[in-house]
Protein backbone atom coordinates (compact mmCIF):
# COMPACT_ATOMS: atom_id res chain seq x y z
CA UNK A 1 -33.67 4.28 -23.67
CA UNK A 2 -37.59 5.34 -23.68
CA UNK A 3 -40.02 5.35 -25.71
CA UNK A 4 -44.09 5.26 -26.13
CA UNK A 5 -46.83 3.19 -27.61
CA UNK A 6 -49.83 2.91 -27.84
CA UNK A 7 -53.51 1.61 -29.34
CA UNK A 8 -57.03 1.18 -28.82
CA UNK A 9 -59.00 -0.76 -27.20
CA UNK A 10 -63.02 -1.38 -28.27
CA UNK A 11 -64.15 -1.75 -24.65
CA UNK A 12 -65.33 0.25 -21.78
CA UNK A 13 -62.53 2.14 -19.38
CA UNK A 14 -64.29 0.08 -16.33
CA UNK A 15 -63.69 -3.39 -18.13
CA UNK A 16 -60.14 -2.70 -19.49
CA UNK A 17 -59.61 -1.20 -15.69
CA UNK A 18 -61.24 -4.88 -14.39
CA UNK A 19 -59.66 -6.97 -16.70
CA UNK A 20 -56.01 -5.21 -16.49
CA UNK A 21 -56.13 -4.83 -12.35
CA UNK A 22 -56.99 -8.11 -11.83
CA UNK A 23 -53.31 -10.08 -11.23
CA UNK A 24 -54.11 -12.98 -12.46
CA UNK A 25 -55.47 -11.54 -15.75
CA UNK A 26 -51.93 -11.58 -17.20
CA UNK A 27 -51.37 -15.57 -17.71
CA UNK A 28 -54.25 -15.34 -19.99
CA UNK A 29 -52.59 -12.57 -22.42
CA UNK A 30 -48.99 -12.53 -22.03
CA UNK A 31 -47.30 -15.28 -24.13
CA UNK A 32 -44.48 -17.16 -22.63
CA UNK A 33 -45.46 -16.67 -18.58
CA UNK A 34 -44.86 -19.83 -17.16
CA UNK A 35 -45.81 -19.07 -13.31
CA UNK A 36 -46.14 -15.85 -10.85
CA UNK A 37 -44.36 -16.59 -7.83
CA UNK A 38 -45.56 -13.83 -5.22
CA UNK A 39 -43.08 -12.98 -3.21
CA UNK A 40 -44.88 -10.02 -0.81
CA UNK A 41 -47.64 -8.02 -0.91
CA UNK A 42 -51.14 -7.53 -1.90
CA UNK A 43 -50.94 -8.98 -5.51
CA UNK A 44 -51.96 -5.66 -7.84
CA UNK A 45 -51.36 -3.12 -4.95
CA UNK A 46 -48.71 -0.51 -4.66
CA UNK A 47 -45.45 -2.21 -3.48
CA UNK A 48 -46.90 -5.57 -4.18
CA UNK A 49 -43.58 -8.17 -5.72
CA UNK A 50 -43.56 -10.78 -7.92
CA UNK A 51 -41.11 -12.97 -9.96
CA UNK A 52 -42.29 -13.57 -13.26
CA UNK A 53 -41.06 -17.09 -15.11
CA UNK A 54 -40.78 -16.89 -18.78
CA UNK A 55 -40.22 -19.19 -21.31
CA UNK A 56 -38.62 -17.88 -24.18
CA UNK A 57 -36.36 -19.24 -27.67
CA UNK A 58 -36.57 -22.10 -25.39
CA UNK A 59 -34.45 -20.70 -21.91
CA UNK A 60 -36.46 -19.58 -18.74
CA UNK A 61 -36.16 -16.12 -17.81
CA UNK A 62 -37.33 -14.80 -14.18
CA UNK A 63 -38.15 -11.21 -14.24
CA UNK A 64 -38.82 -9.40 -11.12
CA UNK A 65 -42.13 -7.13 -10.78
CA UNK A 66 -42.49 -4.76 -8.28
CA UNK A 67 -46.00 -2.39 -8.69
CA UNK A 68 -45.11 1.43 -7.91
CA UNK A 69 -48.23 3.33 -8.81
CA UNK A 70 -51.99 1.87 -9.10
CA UNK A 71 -54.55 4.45 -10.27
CA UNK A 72 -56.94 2.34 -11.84
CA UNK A 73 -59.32 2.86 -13.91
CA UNK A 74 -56.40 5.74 -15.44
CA UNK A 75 -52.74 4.48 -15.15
CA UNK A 76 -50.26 1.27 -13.17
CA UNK A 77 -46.82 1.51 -13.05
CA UNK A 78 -44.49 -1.59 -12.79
CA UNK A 79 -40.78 -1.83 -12.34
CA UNK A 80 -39.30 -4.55 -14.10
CA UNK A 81 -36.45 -5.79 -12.88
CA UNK A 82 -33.84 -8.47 -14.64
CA UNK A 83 -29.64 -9.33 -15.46
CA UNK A 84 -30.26 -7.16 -18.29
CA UNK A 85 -31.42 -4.01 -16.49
CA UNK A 86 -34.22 -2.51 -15.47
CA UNK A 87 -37.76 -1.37 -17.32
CA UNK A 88 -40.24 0.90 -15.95
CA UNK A 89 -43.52 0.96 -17.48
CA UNK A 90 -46.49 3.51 -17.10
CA UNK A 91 -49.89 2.35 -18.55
CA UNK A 92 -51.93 4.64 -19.01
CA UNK A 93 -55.52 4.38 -19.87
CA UNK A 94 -57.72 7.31 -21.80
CA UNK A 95 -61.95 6.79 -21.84
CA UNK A 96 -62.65 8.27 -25.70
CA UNK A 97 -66.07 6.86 -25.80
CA UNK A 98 -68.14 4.45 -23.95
CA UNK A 99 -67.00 1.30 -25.91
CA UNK A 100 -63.72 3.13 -26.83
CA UNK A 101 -59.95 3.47 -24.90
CA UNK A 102 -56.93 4.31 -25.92
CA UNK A 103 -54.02 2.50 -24.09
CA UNK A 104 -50.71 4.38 -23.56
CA UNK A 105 -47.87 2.27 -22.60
CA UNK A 106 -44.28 5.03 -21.40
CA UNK A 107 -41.31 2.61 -21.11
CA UNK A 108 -38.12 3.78 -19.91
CA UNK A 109 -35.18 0.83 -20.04
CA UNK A 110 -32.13 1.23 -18.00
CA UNK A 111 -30.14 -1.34 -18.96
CA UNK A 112 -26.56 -3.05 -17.35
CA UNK A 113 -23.14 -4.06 -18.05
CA UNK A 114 -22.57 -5.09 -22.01
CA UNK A 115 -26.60 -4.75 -22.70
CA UNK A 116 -26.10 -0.60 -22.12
CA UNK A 117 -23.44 -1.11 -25.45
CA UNK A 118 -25.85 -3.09 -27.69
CA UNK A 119 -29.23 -2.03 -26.65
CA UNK A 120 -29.68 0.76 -28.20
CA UNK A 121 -29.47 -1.45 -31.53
CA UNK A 122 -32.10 -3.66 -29.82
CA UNK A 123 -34.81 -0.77 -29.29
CA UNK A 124 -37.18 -1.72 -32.35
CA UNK A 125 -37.12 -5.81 -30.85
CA UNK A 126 -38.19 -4.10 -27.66
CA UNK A 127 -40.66 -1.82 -28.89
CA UNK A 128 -41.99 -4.72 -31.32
CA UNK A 129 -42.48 -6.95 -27.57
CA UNK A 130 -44.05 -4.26 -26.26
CA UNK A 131 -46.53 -3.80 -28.64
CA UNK A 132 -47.32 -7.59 -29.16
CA UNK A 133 -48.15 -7.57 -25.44
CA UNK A 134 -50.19 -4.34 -25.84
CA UNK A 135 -51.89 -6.02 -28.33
CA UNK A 136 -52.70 -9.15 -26.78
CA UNK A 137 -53.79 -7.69 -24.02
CA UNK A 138 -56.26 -5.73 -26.19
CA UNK A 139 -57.26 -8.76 -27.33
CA UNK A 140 -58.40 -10.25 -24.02
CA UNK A 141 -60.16 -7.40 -22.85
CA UNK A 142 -62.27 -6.51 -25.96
CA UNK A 143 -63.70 -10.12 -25.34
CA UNK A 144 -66.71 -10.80 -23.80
């Protein structure tokens, strides 16, 4: 399952690029993140891995993180790995003015066992998570 989102951002490319490559940025913007556990690597550097604990409808979740690409100020891609499959996500990041920058995010979800039946039915919940975090992170980085 893929798909693509995206928004703006009313900030300069070299603060979203600051605010979004800095690995401790995300407890501030993604809801639910309990802890980062590093497990090896340079945190925010290609290859770097991390287990991500969530808290969500009440059950922890760990997700695994592994960075594959880092091209800051332009693009990061994670791997996302967890029992329910696999996400990789490509954000991508587009100057349109000096106070302007539109945020790309390409998702592709391979998912496993029962969750490759049902979801398909699921894609607008995922896209809808997607974009809240997109959103939030927008948020945080169009603040001063």
């Amino acid at each position: 399952m893929k798909y693509t989102l995206s928004n703006q951002i009313n900030q300069s490319l070299e603060e979203v690029a600051r605010k979004f490559g800095d690995p401790e940025s995300v407890r501030y913007w993604m809801e639910g993140l309990q802890k980062i556990e590093r497990i090896s690597g340079t945190p925010g550097k290609v290859g770097a891995q991390s287990n991500f604990h969530y808290l969500y409808n009440n059950k922890e979740m760990i997700i695994a993180e592994t960075i594959l690409e880092e091209n800051l100020p332009h693009q990061m891609k994670f791997a996302y790995d967890s029992p329910m499959g696999r996400n990789i996500v490509d954000i991508r990041f587009e100057k349109l003015s000096d106070q302007q920058v539109k945020q790309t995010s390409f998702t592709v979800m391979e998912l496993k066992g029962f969750m490759r039946v049902i979801g398909p039915l699921f894609k607008a919940m995922f896209k809808k998570q997607s974009l809240k975090y997109m959103t939030a992170f927008k948020e945080y980085a169009e603040r001063s």
